[in-house]
Structure formats: structure tokens, C-alpha cells
PDB file of N, CA and C in Angstrom:
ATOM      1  N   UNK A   1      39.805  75.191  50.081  1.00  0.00           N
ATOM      2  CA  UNK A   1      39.556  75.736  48.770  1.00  0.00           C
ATOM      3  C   UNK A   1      39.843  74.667  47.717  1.00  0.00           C
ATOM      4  N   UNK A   2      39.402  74.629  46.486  1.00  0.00           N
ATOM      5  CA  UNK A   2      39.476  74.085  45.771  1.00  0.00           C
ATOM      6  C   UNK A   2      39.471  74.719  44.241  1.00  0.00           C
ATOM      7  N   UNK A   3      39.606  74.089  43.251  1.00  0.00           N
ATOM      8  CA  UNK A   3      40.403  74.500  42.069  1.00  0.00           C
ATOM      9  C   UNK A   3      39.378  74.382  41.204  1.00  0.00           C
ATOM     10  N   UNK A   4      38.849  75.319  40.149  1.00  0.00           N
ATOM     11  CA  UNK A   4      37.963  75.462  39.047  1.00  0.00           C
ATOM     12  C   UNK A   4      38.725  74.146  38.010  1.00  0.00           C
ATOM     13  N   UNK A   5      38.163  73.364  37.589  1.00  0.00           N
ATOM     14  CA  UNK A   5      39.240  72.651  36.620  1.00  0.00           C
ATOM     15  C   UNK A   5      38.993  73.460  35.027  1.00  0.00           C
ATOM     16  N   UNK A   6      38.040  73.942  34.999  1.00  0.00           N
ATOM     17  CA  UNK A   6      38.239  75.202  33.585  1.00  0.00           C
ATOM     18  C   UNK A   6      38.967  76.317  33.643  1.00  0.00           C
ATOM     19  N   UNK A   7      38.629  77.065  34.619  1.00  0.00           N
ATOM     20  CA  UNK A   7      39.651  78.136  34.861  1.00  0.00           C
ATOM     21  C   UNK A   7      40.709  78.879  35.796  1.00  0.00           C
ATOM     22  N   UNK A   8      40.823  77.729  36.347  1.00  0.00           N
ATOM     23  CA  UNK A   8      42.001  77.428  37.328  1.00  0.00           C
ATOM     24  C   UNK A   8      41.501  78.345  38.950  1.00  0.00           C
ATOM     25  N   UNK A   9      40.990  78.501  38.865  1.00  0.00           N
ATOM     26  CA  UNK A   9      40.105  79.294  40.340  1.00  0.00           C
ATOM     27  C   UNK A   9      39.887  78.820  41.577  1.00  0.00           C
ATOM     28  N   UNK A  10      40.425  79.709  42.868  1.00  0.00           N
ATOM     29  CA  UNK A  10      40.251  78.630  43.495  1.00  0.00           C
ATOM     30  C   UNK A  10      38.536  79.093  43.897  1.00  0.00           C
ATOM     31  N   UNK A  11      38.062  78.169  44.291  1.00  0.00           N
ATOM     32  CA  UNK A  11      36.669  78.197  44.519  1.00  0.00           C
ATOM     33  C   UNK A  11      36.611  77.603  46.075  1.00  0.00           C
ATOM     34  N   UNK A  12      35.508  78.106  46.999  1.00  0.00           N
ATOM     35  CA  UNK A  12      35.081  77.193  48.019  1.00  0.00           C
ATOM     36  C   UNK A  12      33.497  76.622  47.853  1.00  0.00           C
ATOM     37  N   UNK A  13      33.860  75.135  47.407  1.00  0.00           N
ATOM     38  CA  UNK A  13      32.990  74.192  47.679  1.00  0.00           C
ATOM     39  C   UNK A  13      31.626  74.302  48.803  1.00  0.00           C
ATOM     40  N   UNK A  14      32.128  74.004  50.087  1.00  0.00           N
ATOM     41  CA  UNK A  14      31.251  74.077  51.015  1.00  0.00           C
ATOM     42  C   UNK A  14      32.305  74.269  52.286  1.00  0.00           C
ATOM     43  N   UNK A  15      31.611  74.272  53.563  1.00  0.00           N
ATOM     44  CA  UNK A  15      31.807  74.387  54.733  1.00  0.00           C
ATOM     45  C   UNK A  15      32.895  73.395  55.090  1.00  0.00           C
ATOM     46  N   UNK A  16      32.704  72.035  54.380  1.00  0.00           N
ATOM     47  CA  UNK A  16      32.940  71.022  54.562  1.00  0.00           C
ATOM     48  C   UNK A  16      34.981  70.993  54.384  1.00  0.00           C
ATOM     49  N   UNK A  17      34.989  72.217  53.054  1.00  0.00           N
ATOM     50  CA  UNK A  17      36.409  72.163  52.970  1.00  0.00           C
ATOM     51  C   UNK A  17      37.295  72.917  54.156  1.00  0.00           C
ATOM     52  N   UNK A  18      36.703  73.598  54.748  1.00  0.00           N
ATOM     53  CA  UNK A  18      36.742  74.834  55.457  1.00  0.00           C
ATOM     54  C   UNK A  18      37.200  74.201  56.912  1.00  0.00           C
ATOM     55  N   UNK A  19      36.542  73.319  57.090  1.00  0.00           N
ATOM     56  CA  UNK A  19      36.408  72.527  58.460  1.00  0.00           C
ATOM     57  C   UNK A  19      37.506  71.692  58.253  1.00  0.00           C
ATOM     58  N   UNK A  20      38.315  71.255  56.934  1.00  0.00           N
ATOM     59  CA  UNK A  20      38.956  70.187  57.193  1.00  0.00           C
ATOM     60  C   UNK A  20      41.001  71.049  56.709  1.00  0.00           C
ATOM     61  N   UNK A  21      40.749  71.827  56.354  1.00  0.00           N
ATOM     62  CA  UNK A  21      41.747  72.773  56.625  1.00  0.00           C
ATOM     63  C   UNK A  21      41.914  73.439  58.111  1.00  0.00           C
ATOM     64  N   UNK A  22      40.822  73.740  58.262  1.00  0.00           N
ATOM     65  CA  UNK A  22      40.985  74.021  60.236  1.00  0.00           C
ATOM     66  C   UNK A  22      41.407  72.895  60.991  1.00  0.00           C
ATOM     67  N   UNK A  23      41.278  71.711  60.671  1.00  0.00           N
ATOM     68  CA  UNK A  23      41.662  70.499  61.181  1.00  0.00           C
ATOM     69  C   UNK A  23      43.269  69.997  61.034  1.00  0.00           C
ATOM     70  N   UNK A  24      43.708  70.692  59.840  1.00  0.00           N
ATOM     71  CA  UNK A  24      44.912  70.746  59.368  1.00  0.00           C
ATOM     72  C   UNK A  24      45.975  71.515  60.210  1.00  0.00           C
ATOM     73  N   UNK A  25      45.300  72.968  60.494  1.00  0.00           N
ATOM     74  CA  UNK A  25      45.532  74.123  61.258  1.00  0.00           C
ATOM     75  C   UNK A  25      46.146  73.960  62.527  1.00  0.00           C
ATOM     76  N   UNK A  26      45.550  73.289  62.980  1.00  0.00           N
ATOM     77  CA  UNK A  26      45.304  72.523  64.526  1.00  0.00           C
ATOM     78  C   UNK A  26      46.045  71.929  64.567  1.00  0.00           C
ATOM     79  N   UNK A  27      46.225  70.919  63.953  1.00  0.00           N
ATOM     80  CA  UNK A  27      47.449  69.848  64.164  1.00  0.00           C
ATOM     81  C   UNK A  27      48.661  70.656  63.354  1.00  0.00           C
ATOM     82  N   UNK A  28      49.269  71.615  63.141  1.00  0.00           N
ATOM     83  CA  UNK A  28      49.964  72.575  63.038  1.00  0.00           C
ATOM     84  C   UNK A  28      50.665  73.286  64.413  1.00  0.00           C
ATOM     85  N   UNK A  29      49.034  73.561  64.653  1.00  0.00           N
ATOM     86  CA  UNK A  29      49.148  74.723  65.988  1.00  0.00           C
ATOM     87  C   UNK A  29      49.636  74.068  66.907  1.00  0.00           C
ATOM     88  N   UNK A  30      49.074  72.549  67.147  1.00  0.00           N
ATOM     89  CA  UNK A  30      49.440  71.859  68.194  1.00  0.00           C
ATOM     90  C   UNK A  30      51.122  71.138  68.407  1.00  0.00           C
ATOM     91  N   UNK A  31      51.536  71.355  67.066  1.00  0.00           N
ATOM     92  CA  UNK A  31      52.696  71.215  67.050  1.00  0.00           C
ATOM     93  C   UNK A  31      54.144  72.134  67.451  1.00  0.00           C
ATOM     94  N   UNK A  32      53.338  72.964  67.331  1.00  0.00           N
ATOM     95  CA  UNK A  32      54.038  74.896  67.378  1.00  0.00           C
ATOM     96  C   UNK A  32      54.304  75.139  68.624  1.00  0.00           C
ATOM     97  N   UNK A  33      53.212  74.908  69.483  1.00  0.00           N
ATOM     98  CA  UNK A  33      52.545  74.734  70.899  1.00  0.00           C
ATOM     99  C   UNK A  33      54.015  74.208  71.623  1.00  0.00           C
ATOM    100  N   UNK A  34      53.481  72.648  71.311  1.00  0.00           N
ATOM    101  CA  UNK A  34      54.554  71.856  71.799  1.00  0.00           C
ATOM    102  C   UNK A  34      56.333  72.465  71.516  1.00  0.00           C
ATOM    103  N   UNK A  35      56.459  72.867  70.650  1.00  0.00           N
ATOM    104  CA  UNK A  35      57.926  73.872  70.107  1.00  0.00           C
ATOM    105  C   UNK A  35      57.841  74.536  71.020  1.00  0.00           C
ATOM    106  N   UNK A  36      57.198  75.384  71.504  1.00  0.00           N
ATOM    107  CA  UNK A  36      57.049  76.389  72.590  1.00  0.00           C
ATOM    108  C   UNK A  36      57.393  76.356  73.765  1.00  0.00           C
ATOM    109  N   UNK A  37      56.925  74.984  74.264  1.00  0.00           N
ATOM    110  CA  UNK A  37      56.686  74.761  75.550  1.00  0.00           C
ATOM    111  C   UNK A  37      57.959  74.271  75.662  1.00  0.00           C
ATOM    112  N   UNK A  38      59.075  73.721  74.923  1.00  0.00           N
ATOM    113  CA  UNK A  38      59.834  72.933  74.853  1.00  0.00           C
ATOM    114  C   UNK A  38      60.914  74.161  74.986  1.00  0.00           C
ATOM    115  N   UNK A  39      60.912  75.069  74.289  1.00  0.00           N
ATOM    116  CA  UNK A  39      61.683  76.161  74.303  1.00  0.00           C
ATOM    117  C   UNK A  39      61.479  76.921  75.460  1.00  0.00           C
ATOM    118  N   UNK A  40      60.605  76.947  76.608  1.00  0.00           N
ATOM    119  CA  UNK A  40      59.624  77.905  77.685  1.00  0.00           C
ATOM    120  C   UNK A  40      59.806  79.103  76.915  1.00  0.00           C
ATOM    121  N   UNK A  41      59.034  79.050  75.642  1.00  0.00           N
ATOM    122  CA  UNK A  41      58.715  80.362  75.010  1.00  0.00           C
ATOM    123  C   UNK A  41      57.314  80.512  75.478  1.00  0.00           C
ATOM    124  N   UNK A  42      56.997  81.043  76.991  1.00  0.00           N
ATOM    125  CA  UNK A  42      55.684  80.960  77.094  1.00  0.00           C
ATOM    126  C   UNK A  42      54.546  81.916  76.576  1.00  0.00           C
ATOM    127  N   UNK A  43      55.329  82.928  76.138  1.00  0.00           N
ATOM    128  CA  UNK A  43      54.924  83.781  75.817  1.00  0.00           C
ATOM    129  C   UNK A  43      54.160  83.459  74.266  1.00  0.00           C
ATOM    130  N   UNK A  44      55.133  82.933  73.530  1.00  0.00           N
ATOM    131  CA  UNK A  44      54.842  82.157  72.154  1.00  0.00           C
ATOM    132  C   UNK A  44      53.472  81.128  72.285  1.00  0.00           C
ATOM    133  N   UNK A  45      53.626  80.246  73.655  1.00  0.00           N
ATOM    134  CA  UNK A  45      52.450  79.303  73.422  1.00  0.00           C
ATOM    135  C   UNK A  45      51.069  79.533  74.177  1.00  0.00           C
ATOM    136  N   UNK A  46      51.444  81.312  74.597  1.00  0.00           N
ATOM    137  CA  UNK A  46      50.165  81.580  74.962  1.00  0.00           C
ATOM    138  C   UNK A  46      49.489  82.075  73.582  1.00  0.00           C
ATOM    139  N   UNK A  47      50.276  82.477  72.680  1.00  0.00           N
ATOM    140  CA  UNK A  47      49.880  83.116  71.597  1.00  0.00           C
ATOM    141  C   UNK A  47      49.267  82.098  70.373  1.00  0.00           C
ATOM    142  N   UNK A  48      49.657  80.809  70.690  1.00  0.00           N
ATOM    143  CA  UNK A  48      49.994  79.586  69.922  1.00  0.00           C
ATOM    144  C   UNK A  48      48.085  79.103  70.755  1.00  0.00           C
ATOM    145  N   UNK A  49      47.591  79.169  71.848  1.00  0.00           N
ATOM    146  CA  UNK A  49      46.390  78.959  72.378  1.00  0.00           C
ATOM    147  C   UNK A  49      45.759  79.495  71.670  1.00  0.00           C
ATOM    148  N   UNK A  50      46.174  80.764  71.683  1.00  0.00           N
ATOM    149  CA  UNK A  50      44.576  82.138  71.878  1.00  0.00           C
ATOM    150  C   UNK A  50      44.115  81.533  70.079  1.00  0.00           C
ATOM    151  N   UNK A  51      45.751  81.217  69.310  1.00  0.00           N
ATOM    152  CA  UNK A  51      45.053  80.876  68.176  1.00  0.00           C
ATOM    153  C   UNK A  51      44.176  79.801  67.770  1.00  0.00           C
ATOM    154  N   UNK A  52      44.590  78.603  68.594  1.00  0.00           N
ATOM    155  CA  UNK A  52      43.617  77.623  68.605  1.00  0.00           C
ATOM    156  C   UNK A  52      41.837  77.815  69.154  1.00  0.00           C
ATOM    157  N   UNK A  53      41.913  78.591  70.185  1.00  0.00           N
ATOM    158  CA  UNK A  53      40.962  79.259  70.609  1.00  0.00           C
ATOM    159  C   UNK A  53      39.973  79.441  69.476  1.00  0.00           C
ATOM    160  N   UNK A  54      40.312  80.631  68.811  1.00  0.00           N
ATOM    161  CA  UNK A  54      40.058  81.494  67.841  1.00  0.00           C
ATOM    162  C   UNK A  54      39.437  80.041  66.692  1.00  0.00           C
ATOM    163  N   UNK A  55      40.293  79.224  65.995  1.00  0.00           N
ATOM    164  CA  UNK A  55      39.736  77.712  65.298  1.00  0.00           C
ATOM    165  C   UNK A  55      39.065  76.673  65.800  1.00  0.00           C
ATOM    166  N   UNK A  56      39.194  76.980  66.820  1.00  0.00           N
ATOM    167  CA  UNK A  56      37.984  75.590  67.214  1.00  0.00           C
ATOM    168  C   UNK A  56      36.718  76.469  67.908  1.00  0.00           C
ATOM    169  N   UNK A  57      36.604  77.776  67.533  1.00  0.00           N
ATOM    170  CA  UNK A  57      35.410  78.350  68.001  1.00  0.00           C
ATOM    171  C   UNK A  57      34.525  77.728  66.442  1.00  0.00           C
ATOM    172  N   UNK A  58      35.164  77.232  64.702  1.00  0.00           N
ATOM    173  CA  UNK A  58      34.179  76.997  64.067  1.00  0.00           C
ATOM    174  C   UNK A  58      34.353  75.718  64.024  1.00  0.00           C
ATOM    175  N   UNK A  59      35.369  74.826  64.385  1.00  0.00           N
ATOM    176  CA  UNK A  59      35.290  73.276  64.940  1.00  0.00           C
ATOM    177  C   UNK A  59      34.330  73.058  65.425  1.00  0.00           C
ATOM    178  N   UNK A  60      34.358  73.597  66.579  1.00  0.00           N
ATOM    179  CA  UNK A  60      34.212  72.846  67.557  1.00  0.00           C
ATOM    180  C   UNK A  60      34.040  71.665  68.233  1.00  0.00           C
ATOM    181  N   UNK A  61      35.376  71.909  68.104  1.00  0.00           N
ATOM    182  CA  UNK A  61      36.199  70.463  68.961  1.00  0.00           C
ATOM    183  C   UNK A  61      35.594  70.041  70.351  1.00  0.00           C
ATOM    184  N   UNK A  62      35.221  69.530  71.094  1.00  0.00           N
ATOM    185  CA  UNK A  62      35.227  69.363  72.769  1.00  0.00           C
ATOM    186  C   UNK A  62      37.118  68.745  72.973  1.00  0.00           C
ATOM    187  N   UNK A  63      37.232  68.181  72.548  1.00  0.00           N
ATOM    188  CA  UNK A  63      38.847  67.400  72.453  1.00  0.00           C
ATOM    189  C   UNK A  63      39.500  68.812  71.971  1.00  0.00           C
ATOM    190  N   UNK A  64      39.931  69.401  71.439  1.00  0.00           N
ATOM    191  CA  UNK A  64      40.471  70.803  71.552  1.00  0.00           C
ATOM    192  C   UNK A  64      40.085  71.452  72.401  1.00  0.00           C
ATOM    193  N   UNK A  65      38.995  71.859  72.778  1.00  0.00           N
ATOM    194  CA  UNK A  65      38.474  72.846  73.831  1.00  0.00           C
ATOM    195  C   UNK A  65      39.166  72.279  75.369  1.00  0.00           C
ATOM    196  N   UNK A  66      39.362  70.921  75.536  1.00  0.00           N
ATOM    197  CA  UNK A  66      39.945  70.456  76.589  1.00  0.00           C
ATOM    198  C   UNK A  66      41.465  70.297  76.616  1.00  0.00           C
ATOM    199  N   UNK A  67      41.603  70.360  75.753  1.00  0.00           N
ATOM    200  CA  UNK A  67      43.508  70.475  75.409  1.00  0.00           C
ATOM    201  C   UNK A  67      43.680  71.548  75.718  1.00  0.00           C
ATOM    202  N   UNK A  68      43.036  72.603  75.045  1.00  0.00           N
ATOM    203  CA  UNK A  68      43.365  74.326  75.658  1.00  0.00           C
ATOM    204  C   UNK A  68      43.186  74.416  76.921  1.00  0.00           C
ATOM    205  N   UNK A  69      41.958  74.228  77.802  1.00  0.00           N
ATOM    206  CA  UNK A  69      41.564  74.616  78.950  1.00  0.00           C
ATOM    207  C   UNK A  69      43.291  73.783  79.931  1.00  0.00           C
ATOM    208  N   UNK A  70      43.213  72.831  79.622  1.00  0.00           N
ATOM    209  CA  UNK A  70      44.428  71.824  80.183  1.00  0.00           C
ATOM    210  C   UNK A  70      46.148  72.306  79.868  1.00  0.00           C
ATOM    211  N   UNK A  71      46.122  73.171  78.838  1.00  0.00           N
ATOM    212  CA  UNK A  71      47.479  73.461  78.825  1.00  0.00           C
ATOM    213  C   UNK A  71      47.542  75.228  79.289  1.00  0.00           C
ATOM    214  N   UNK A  72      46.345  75.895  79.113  1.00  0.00           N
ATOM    215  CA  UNK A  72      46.246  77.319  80.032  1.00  0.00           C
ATOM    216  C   UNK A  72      46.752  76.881  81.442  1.00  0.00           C
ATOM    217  N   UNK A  73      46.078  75.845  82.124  1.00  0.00           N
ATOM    218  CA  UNK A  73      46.346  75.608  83.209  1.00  0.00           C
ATOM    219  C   UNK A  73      47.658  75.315  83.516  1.00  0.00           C
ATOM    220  N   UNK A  74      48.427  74.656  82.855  1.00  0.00           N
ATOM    221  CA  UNK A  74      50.021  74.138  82.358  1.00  0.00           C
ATOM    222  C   UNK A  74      50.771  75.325  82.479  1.00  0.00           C
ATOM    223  N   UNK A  75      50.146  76.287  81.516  1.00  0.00           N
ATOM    224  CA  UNK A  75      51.394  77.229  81.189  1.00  0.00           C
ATOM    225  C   UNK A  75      51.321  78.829  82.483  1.00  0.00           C
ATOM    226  N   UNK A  76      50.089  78.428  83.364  1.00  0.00           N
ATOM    227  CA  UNK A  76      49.905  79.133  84.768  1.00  0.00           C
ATOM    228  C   UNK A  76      51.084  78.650  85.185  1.00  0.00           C
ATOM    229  N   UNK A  77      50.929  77.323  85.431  1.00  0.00           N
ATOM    230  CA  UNK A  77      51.793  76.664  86.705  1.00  0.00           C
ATOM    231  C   UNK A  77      53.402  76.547  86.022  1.00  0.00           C
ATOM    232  N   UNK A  78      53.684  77.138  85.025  1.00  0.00           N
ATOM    233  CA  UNK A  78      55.012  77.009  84.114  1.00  0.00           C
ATOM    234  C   UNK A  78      55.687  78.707  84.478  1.00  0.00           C
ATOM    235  N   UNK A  79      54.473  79.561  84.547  1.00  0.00           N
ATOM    236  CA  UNK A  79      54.633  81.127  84.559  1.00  0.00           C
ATOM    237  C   UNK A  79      54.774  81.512  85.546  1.00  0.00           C
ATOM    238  N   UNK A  80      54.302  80.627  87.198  1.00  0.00           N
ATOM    239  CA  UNK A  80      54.336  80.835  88.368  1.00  0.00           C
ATOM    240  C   UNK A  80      56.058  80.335  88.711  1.00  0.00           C
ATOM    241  N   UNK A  81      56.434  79.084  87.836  1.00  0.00           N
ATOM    242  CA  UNK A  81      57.604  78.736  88.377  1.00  0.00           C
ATOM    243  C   UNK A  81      59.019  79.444  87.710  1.00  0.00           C
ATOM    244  N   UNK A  82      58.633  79.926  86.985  1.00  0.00           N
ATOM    245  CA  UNK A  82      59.338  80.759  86.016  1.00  0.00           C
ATOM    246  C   UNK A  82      59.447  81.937  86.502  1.00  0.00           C
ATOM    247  N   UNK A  83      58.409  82.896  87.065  1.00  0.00           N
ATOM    248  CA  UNK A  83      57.886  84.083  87.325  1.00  0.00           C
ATOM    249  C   UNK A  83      58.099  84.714  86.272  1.00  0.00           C
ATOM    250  N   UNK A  84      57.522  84.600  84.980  1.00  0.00           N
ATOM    251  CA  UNK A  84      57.887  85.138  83.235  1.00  0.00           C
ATOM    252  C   UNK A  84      56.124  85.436  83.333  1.00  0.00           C
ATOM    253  N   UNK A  85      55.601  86.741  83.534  1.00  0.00           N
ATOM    254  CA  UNK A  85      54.238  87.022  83.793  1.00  0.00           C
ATOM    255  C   UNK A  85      53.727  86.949  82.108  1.00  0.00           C
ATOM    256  N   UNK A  86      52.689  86.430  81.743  1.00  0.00           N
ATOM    257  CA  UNK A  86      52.075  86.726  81.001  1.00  0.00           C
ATOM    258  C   UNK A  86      50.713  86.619  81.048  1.00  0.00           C
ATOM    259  N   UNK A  87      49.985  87.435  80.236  1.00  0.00           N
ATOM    260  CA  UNK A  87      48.506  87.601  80.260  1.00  0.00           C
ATOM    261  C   UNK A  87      47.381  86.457  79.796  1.00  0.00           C
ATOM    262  N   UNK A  88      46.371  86.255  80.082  1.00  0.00           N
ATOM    263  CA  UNK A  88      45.236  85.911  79.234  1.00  0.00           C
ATOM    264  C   UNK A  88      44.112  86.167  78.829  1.00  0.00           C
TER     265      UNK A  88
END
């Protein structure tokens, strides 16, 4: 979003701003993620995926889409050794 400079508003420009706040998002999420995993809050960084999921469906990242697919697989083999069941 961006700012009316007459009447202080926020306004959206184009797509373009949209995409680069989701980019922001991400490297957020991916940080959160990592908090998670660090804590075996697995439960947290399945929730911490589904959201990335959800943002790089208007990214679309291939480099996100493979980080997710790669840490689902992670947090299987984290949930199997744990036996802490959670869904996907």
C-alpha cells in the first residue's frame, strides 16, 4: 500500500506493491518457521507452512514451493520421531 500525498490515504498502486509485501511476509514466515522448529513447536510450524502455502499461491515462488514441499517432509520425519501427531 501506499500513501495519497494529498490526503494521506493509503492507496494500492498496482499488483506490483502487493507482491513485494508478500515477499516481505515470507521472509517473516520463514523466520517464525525456523523459531518453531527450534522450539519442536511442530504444531506451530505446520501452521507457519500452511501460511506460506496460502502466499506463494500469488508469488509464486518455485524456491518457496520447494522449501515447503522440503520442510513438510522434515516436519513428517520430526512427528514420527517425536510421535507429536499432527495433520496436513
Amino acid at each position: 500500500m501506499r500513501e495519497c500525498p494529498q490526503c494521506r490515504t493509503a492507496v494500492r498502486v498496482n499488483r506490483l506493491d502487493e507482491i513485494e509485501e508478500d515477499k516481505n511476509k515470507i521472509d517473516g514466515l520463514i523466520s517464525q518457521y525456523q523459531e518453531c522448529v527450534n522450539n519442536n513447536d511442530l504444531t506451530g510450524a505446520k501452521k507457519v507452512l500452511k501460511d506460506l502455502t496460502i502466499i506463494n499461491r500469488t508469488v509464486n515462488s518455485q524456491k518457496i514451493g520447494d522449501f515447503i514441499k522440503t520442510q513438510r517432509k522434515e516436519l513428517m520425519k520430526m512427528e514420527i520421531a517425536s510421535k507429536q501427531k499432527i495433520a496436513f
